[in-house]
Structures are given as C-alpha cells and as structure tokens.
C-alpha atoms as a PDB file:
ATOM      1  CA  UNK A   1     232.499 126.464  91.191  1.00  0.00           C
ATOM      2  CA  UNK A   2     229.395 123.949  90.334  1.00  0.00           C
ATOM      3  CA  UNK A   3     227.089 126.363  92.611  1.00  0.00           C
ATOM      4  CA  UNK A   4     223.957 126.844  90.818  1.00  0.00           C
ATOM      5  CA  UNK A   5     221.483 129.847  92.093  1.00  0.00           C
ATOM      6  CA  UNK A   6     218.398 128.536  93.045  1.00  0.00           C
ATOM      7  CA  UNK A   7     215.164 130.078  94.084  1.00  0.00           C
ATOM      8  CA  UNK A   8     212.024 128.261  96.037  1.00  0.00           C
ATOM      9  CA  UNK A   9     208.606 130.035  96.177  1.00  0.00           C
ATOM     10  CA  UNK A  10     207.831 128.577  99.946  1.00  0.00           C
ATOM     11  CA  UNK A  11     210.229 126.872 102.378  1.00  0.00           C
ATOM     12  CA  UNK A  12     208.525 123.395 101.920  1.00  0.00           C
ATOM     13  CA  UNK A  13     209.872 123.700  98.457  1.00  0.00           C
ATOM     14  CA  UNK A  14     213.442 124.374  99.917  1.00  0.00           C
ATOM     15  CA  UNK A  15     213.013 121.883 102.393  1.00  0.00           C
ATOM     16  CA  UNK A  16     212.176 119.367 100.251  1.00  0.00           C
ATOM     17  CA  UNK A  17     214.952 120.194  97.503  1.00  0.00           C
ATOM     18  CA  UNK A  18     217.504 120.045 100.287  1.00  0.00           C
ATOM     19  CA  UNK A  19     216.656 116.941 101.445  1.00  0.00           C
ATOM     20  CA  UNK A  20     217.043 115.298  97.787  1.00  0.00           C
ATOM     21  CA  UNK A  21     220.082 116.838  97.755  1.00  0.00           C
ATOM     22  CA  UNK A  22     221.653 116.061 101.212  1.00  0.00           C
ATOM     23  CA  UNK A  23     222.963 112.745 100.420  1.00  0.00           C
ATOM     24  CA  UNK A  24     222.151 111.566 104.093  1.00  0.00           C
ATOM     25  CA  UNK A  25     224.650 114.248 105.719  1.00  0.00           C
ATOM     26  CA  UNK A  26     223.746 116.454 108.645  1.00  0.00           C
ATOM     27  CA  UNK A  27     223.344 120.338 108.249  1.00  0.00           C
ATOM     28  CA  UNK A  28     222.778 123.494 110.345  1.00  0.00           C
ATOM     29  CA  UNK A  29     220.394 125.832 107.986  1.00  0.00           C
ATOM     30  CA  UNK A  30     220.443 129.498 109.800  1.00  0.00           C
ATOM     31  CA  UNK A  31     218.048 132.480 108.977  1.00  0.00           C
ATOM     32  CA  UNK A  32     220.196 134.758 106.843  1.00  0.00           C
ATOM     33  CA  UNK A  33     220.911 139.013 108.746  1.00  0.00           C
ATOM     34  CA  UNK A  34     221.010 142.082 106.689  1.00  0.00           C
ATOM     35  CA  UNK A  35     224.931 142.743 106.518  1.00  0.00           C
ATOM     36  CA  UNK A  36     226.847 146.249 105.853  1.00  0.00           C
ATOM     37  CA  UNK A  37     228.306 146.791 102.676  1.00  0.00           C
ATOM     38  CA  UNK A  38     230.932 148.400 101.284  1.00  0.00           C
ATOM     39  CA  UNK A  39     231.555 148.655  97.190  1.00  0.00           C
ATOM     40  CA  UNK A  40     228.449 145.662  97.291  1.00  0.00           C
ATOM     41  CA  UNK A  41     230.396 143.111  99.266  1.00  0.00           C
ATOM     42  CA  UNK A  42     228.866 141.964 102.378  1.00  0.00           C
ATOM     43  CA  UNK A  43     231.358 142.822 105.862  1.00  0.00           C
ATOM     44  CA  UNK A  44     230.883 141.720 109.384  1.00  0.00           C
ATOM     45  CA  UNK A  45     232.526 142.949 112.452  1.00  0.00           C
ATOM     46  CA  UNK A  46     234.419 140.733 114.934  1.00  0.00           C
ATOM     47  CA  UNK A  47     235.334 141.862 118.523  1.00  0.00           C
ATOM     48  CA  UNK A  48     237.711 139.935 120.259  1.00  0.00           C
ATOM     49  CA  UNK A  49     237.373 140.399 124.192  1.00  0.00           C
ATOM     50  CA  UNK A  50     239.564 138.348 126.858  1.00  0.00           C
ATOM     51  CA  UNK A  51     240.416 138.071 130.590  1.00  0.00           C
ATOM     52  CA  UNK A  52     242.470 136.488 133.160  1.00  0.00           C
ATOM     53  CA  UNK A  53     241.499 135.520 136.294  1.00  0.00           C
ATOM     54  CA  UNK A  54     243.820 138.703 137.775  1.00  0.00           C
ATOM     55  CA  UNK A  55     242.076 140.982 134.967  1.00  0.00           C
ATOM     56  CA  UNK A  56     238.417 141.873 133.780  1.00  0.00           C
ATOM     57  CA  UNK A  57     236.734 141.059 129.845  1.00  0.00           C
ATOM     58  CA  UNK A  58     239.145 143.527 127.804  1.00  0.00           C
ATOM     59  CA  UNK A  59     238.505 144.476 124.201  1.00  0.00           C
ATOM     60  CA  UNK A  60     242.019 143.226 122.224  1.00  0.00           C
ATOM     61  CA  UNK A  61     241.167 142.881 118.984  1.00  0.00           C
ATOM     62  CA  UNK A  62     238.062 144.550 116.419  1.00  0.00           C
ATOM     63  CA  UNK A  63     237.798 144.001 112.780  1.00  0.00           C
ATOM     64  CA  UNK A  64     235.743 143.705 110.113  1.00  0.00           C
ATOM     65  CA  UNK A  65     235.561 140.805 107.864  1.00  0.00           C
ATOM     66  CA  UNK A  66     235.170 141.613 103.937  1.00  0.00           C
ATOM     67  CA  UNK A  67     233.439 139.260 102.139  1.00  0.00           C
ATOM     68  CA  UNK A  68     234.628 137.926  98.444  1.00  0.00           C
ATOM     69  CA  UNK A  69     233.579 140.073  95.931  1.00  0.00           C
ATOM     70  CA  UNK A  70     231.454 136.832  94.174  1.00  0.00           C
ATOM     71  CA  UNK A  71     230.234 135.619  97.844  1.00  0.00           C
ATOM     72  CA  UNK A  72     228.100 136.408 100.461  1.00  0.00           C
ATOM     73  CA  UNK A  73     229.468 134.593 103.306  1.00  0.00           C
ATOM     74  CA  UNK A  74     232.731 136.460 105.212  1.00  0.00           C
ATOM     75  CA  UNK A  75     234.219 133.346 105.974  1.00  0.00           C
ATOM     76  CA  UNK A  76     237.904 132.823 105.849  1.00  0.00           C
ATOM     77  CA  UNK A  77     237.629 129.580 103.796  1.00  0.00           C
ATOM     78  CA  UNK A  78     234.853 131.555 101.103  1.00  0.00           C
ATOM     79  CA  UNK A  79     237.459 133.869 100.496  1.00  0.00           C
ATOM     80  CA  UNK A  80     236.363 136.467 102.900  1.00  0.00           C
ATOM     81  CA  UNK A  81     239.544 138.597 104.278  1.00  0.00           C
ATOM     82  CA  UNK A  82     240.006 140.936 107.264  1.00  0.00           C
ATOM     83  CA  UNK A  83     239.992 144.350 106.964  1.00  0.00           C
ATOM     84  CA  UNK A  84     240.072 147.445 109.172  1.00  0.00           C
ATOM     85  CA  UNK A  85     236.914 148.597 110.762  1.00  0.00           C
ATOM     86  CA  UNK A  86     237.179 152.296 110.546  1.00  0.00           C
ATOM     87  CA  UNK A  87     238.086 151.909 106.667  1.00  0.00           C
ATOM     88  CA  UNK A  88     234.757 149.832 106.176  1.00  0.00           C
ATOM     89  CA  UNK A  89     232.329 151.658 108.074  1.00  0.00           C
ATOM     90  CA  UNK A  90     233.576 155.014 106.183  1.00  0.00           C
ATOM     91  CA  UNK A  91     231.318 156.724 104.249  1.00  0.00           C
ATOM     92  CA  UNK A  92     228.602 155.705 106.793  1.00  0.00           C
ATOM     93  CA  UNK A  93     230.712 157.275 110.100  1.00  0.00           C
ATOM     94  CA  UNK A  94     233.405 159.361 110.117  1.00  0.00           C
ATOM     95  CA  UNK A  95     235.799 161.104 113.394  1.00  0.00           C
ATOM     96  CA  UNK A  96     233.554 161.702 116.354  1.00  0.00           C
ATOM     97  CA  UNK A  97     230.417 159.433 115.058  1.00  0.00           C
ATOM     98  CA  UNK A  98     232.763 156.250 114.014  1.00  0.00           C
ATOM     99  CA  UNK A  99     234.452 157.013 117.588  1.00  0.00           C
ATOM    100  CA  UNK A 100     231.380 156.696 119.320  1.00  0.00           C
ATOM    101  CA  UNK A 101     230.349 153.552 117.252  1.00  0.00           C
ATOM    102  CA  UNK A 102     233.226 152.103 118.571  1.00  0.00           C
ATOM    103  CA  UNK A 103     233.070 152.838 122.181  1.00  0.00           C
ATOM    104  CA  UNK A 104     229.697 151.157 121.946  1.00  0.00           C
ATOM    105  CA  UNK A 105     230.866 148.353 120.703  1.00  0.00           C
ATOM    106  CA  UNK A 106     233.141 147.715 122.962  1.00  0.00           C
ATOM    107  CA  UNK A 107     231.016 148.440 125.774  1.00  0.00           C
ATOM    108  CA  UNK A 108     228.541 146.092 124.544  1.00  0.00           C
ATOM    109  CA  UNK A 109     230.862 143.734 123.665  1.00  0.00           C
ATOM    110  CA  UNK A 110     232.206 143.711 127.326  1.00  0.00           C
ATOM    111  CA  UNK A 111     228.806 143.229 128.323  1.00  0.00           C
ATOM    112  CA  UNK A 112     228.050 140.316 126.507  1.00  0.00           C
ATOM    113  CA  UNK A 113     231.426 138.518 128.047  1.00  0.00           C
ATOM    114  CA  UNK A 114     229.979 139.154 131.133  1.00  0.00           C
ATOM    115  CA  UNK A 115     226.751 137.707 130.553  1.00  0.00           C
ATOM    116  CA  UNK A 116     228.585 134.769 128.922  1.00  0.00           C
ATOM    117  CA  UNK A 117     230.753 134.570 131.753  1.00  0.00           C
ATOM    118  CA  UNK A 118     227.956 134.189 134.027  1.00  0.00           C
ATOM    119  CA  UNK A 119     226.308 131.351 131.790  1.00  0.00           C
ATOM    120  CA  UNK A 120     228.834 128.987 130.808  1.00  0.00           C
ATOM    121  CA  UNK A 121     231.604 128.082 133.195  1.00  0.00           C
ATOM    122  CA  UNK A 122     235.038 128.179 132.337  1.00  0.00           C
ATOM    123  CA  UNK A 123     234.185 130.755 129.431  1.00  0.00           C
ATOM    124  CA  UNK A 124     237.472 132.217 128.812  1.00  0.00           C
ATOM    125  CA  UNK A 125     237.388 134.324 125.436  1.00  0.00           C
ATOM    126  CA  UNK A 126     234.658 135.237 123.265  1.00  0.00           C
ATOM    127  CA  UNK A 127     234.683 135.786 119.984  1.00  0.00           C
ATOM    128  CA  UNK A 128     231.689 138.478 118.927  1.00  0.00           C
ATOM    129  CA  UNK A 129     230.356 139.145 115.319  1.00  0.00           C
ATOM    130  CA  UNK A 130     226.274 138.809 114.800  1.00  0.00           C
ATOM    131  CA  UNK A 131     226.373 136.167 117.320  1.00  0.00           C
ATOM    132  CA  UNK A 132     228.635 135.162 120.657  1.00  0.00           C
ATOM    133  CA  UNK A 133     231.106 131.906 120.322  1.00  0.00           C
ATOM    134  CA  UNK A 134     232.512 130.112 123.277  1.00  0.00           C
ATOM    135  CA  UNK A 135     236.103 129.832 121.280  1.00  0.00           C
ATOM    136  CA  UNK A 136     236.669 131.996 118.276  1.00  0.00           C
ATOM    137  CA  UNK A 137     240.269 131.698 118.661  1.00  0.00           C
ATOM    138  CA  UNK A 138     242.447 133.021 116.276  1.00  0.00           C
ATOM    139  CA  UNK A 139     241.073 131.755 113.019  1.00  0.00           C
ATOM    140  CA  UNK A 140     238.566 134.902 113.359  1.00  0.00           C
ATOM    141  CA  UNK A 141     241.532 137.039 112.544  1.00  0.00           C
ATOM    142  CA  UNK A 142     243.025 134.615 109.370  1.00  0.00           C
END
C-alpha cells in the first residue's frame, strides 16, 4: 500500500521527517492508547447513548470495533469492522464478570452524556470509544 515502517529515535526526528513529508497540508498527530486485543488485532469499544427532550441519555447501541488484521487503526475506512462486544472481550470476561463490565460501561457512559450535556449546548448524541464525540452518528456502526 506504499506505507513504509519508520522508526525515529526522539520526536524532533519525527517532527522534522513529517514536516518534509507534509507537502504543506494540515494534520492532527494524537498520542497513540494501549488497545485490547483479540487473535493480535487491535479492538475498541463504541457506546452509543441518546435522548430526547421527553427522555434521559439511554445506552442504544455497544460494540466493539475489530481492527484489520495488517492495521492498527479500527477505522471503518482502514478496514476495521464491527464486531460484538461480548465475543471480543471473551477469554478476558466471561457470564457474571463480562456482565458487570458492561453495566459499568454503560453507567459511565451515561455519565459522560451528562457531563457533555452540561458543556456543550444542544449536545444531542454522543458517540463514546477512548474519547467523547459531539456527532458519531451512524458511521460508528459501518
């Protein structure tokens, strides 16, 4: 695909390569997180919470997003495809313990509408994965 690993002893180094390499376009660089794996592919999980005006932040949708076996972005256009949570997080939880997990989640996905809510007028949905978006919409689920 023309990608070509490269490695950079300090992040002047990177910086610097980048920059050569840019071709006077913008980018957003972002620290990379420690993701779960499962069979060595990188998965993320994605909460979808909503509300109406007549009805509080309700959990409608949680998934996990499997990366491509060659990538490690979860991204819909890299390849990455959805995938059930329970069936991901298995070996690591299992009945009860991957029940609890979940509650949790959901909880503290609920939570972090709220806060949202609170922060940003007009927030309507929230889409939830290692990070909170103002409009996930339903490409989160592709």
């Amino acid at each position: 695909m023309g990608e070509k690993p490269r490695s950079f002893l300090s992040f002047p180094e990177f910086y610097d390569s980048m920059n050569r390499r840019k071709q006077k376009r913008s980018y957003l660089v972002q620290q990379g997180i420690h993701l779960l794996k499962k069979k060595g592919r990188p998965f993320d999980v994605r909460v979808m919470v909503q509300r109406t005006e007549a009805h509080p932040w309700t959990v409608t949708g949680m998934l996990g997003r499997l990366a491509h076996p060659k990538r490690i972005v979860t991204n819909y256009h890299s390849g990455g495809r959805p995938a059930p949570l329970n069936r991901l997080l298995q070996p690591q939880l299992r009945g009860p313990a991957a029940r609890s997990y979940m509650t949790k989640l959901e909880k503290l996905s609920i939570k972090i509408a709220n806060h949202l809510q609170q922060s940003y007028r007009g927030f309507a949905k929230s889409g939830w994965i290692s990070e909170s978006t103002r409009a996930c919409g339903l490409g989160c689920w592709r």
